[in-house]
Protein backbone atom coordinates (compact mmCIF):
# COMPACT_ATOMS: atom_id res chain seq x y z
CA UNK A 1 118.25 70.26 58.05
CA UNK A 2 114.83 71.72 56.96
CA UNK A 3 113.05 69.84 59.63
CA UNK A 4 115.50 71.91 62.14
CA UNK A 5 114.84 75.09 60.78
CA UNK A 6 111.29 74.55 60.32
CA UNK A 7 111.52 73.85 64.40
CA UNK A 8 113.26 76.29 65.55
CA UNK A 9 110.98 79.07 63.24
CA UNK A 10 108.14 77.77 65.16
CA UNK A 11 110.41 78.18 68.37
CA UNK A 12 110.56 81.81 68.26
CA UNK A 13 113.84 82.18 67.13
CA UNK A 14 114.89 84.92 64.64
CA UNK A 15 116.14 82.46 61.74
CA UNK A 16 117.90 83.35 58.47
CA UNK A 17 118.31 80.06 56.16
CA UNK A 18 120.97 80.09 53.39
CA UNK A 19 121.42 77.14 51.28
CA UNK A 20 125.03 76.69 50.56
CA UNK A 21 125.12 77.17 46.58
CA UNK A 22 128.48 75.67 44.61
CA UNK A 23 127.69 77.57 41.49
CA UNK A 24 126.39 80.81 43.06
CA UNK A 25 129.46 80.96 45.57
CA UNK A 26 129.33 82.80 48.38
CA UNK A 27 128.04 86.82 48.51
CA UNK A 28 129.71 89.12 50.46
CA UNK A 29 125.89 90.57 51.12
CA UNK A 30 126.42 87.75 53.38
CA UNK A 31 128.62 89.28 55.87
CA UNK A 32 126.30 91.38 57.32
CA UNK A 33 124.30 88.30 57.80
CA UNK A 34 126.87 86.80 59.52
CA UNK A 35 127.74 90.28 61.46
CA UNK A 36 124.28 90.15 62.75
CA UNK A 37 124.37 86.87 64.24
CA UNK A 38 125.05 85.27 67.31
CA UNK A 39 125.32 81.86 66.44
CA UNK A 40 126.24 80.42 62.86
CA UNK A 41 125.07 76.52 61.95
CA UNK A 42 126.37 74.43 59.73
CA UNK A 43 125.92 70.67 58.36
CA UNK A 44 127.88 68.02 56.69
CA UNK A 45 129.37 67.99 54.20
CA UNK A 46 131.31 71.55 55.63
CA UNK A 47 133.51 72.42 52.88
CA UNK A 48 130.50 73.65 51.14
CA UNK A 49 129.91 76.46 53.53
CA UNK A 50 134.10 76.69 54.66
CA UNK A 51 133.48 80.44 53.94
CA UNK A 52 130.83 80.99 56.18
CA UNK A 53 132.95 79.27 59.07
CA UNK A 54 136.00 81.31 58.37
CA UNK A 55 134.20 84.65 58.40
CA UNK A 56 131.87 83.83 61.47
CA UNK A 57 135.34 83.12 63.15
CA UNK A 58 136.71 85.61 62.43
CA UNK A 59 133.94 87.85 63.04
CA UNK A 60 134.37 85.77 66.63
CA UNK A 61 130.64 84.41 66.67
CA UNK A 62 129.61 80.99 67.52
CA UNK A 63 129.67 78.13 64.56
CA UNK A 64 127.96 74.85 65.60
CA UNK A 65 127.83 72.20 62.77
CA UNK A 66 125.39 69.38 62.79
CA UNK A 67 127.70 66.56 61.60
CA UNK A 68 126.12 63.65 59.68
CA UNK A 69 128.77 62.34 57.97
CA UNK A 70 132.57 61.92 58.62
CA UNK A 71 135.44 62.36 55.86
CA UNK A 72 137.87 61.03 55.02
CA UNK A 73 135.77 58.01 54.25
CA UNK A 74 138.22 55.01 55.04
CA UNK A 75 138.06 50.81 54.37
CA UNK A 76 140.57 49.02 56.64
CA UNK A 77 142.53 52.40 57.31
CA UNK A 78 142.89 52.77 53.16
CA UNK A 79 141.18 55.72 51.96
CA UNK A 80 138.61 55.33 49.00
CA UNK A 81 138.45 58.17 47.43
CA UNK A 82 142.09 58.78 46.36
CA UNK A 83 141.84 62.01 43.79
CA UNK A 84 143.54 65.31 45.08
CA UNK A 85 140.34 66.94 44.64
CA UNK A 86 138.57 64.88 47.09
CA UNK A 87 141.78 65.31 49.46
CA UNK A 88 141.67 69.01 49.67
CA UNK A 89 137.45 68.62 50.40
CA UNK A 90 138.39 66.33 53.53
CA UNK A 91 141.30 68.96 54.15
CA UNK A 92 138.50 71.66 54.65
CA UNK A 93 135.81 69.36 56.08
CA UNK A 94 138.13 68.65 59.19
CA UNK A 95 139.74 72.03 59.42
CA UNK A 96 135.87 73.44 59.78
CA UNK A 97 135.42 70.67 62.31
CA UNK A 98 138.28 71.87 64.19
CA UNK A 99 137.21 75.91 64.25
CA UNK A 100 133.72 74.94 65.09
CA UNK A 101 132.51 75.67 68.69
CA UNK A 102 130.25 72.86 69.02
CA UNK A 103 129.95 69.59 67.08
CA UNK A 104 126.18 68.07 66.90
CA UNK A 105 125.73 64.47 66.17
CA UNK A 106 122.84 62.16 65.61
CA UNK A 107 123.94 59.12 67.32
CA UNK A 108 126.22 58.03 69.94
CA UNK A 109 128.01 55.41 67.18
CA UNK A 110 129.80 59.18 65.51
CA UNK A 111 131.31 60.14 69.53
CA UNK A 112 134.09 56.70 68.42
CA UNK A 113 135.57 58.62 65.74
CA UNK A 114 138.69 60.64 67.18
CA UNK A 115 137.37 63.97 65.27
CA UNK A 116 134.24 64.02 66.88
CA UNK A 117 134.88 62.94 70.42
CA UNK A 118 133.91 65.98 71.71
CA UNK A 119 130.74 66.31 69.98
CA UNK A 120 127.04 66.08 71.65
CA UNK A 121 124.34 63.69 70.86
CA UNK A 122 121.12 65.37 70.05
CA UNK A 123 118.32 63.76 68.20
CA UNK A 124 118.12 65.58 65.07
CA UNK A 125 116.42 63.64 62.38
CA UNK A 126 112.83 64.35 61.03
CA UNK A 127 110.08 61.72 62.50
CA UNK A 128 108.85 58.94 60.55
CA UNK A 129 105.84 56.98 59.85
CA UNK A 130 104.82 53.88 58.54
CA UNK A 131 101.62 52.74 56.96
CA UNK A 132 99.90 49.94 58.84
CA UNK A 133 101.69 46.34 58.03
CA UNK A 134 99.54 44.65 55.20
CA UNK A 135 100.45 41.12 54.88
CA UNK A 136 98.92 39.75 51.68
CA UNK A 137 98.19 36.11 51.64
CA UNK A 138 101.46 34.35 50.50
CA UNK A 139 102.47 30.69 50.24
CA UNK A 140 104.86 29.37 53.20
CA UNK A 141 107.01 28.58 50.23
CA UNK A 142 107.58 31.40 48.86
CA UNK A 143 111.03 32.81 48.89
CA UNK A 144 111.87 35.94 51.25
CA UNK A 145 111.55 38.92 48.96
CA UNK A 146 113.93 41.77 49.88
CA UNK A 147 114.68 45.45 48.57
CA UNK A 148 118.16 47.02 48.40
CA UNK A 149 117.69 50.80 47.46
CA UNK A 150 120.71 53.31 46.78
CA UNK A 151 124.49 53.40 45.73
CA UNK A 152 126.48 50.50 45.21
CA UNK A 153 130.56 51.09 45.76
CA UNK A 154 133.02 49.77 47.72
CA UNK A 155 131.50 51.11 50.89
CA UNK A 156 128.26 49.28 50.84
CA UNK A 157 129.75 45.56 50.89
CA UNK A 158 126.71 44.79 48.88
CA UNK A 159 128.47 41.42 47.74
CA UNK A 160 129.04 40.28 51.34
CA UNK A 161 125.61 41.07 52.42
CA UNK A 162 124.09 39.13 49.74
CA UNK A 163 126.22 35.93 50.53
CA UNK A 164 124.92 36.35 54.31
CA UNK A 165 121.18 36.69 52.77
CA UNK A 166 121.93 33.51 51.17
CA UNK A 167 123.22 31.64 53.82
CA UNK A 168 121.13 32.38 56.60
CA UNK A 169 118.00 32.10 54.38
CA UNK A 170 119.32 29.26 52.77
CA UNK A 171 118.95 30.62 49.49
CA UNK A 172 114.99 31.12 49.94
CA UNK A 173 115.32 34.78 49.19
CA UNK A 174 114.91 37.18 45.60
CA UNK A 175 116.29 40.54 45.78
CA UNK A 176 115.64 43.60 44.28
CA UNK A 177 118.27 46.05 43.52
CA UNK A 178 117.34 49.61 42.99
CA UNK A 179 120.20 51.99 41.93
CA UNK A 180 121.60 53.76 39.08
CA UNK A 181 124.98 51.99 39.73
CA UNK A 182 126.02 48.16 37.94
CA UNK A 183 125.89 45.88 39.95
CA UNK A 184 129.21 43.89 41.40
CA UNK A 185 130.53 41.53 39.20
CA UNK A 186 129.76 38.81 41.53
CA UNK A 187 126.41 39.19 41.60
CA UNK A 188 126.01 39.08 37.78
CA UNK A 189 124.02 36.42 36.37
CA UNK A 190 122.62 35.03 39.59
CA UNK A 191 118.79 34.33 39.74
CA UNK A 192 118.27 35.24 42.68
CA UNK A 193 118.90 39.14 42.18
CA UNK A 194 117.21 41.30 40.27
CA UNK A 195 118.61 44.78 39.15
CA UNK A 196 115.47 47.56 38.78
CA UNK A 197 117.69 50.24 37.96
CA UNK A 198 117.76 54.19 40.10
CA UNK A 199 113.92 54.44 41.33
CA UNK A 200 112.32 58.29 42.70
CA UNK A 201 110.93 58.31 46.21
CA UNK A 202 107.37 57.04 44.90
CA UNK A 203 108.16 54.88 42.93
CA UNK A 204 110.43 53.14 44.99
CA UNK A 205 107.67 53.10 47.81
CA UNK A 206 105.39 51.19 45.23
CA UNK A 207 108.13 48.51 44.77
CA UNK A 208 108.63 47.78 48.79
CA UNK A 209 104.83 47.50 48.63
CA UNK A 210 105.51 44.04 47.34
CA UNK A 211 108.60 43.04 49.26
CA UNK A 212 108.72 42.09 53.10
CA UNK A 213 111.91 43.70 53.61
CA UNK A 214 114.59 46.23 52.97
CA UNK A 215 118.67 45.56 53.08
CA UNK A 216 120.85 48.11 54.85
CA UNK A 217 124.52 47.18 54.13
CA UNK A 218 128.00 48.20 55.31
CA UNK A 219 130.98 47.14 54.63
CA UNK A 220 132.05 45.31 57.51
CA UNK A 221 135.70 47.05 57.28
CA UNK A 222 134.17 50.51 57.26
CA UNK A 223 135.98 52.74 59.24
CA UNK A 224 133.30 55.88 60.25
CA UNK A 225 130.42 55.99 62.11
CA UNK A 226 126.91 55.87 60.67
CA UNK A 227 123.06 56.33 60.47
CA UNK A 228 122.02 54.32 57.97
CA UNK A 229 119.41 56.54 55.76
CA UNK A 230 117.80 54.24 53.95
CA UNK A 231 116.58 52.66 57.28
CA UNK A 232 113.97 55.92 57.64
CA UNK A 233 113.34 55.22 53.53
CA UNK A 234 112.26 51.97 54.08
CA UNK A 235 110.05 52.52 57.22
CA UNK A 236 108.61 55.01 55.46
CA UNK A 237 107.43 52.48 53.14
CA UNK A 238 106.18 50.08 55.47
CA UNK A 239 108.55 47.36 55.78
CA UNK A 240 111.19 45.90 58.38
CA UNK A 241 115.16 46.15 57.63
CA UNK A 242 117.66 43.54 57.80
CA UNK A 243 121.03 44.74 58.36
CA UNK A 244 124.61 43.52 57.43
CA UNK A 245 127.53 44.70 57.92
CA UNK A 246 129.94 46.63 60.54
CA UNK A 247 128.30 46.90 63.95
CA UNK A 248 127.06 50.64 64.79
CA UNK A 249 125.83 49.94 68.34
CA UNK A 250 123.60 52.71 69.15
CA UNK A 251 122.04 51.79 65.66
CA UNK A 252 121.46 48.38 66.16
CA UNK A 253 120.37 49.04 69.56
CA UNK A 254 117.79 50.89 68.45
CA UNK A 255 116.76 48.95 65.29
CA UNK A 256 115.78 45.39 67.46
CA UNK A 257 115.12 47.37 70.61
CA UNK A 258 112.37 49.11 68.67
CA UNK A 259 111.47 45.76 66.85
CA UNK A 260 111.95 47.28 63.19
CA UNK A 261 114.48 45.58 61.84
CA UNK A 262 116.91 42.19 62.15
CA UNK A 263 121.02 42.17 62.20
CA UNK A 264 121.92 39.55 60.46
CA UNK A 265 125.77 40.15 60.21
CA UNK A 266 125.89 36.82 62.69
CA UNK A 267 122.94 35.31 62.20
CA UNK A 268 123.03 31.84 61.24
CA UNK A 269 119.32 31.92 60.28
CA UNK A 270 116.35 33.75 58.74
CA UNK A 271 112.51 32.58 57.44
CA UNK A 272 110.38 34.49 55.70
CA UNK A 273 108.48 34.24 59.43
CA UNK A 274 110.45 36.18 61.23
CA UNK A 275 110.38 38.79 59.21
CA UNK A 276 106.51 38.96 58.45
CA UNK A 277 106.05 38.48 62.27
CA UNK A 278 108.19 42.42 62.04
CA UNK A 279 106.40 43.56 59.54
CA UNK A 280 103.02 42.97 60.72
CA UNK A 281 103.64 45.77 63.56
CA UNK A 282 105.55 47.65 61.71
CA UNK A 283 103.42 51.18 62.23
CA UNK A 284 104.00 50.44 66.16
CA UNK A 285 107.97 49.78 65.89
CA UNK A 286 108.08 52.42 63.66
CA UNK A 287 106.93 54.75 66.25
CA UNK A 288 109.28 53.80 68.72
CA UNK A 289 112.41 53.69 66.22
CA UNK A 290 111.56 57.56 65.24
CA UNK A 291 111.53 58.70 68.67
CA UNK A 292 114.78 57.30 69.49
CA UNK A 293 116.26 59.71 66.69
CA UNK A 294 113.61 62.52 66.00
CA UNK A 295 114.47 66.08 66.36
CA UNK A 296 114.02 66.69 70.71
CA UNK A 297 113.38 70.80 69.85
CA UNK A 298 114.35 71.54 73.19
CA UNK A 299 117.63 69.48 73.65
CA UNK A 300 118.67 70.65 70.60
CA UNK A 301 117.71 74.52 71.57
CA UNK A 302 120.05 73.82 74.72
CA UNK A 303 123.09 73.89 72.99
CA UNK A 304 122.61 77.45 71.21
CA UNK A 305 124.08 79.51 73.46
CA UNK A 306 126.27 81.70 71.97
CA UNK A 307 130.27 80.83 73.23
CA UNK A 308 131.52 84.00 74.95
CA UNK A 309 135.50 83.66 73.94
């Protein structure tokens, strides 16, 4: 959201920024904030603002909420987050969905979940950049070496993902696991995976230094839509993505289109080749992956027009 409100400052529109603040709560100095506004904008997750979006309501000014996530999250139609608490969040998350004027969303995948049909795609993420691909000399040998970076739950089908990696790659592969989270049971004890622990930004650019590529994973029985983060993170860092799980169209689209990445949910095979061959233009594929998603100012500037009710 920064990179939007950093755009539309420089866009001559008169911009207050609030950071939604658990702790803090909301201030009824606020209201004259909201009073004074034509339009009100919001982002996922929504039940952290829910009383900016009643008041701007009822104060019968425009909300517009830039929806990057969708809740509740479900596997298979089973939800998996079952606590009350996390109930009454979704509760709120949809019924802020429902009162808002306009719905924003970052890919065309989100416009298949029933909540959000009536949503626009507008590119809204902040662009990217990748270092020039480097490709040390390695031995044809040498096994594939891969970085997974981020959360590991029931969501990420991490296990599946890695039984994929070993099938298409025939078990030429050694991946690195970076995340505060234990690992799957099923992936204990193998020799072929490697857990690094939760990494920062930097230093988990200095580890995919030394690997040729970076995992995305879904579970294939994941229910909402998605832009897969980490994708940007591991650009960022100069190397290609391989991607397993449930199929996200416009994503994938995008991610071979553009050359940076490989979907190898129903692949039946992978060398270490076909990834260096990716990662050797990465800076180029890079380039045309960002603009696919990057923030179009003026699209986006479009759509705030305040809704005369």
């Amino acid at each position: 959201m920064d990179n939007i409100a950093k755009e539309l400052g420089s866009a001559d529109i008169d911009l207050e920024v609030r950071r939604s603040n658990m702790v803090r709560g909301f201030r009824f100095e606020h209201l004259k904030l909201i009073r004074g506004s034509d339009i009100i904008l919001l982002q996922t997750p929504l039940f952290m603002s829910w009383p900016y979006a009643l008041w701007a309501r009822l104060f019968r000014k425009t909300v517009v909420s830039v929806v990057w996530d969708s809740y509740p999250v479900t596997l298979a139609g089973v939800r998996f987050d079952r606590r009350l608490r996390r109930r009454i969040f979704d509760w709120i998350e949809n019924a802020i969905l429902s009162i808002s004027n306009l719905l924003l969303v970052p890919s065309y995948d989100f416009l298949e979940q029933p909540t959000l049909k009536r949503a626009k795609v507008v590119q809204l993420w902040y662009p990217i950049h990748a270092p020039k691909g480097y490709l040390a000399a390695t031995l044809a040998y040498e096994p594939l070496r891969v970085l997974f970076a981020g959360q590991i739950n029931r969501t990420r089908g991490l296990t599946a993902s890695v039984e994929q990696l070993y099938k298409v790659t025939q078990g030429r592969f050694q991946l690195l696991i970076a995340s505060g989270d234990p690992l799957p049971s099923e992936l204990l004890g193998r020799e072929d995976v490697r857990h690094i622990g939760r990494l920062d930004r930097e230093s988990l650019r200095q580890v995919a230094t030394g690997c040729d590529c970076g995992l995305v994973s879904l579970a294939c029985d994941f229910d909402g839509p998605g832009l897969p983060s980490k994708t940007f993170e591991y650009l960022e860092a100069g190397i290609p993505c391989l991607y397993h799980g449930k199929r996200l169209e416009h994503y994938l689209d995008v991610l071979e289109r553009s050359g940076v990445g490989i979907e190898i949910t129903a692949r039946t095979s992978l060398t270490r080749e076909d990834v260096l061959a990716k990662k050797a233009d990465i800076a180029n594929a890079t380039i045309r992956f960002s603009d696919a998603f990057a923030l179009d100012r003026e699209a986006f500037i479009a759509h705030l027009t305040p809704i005369k009710e």
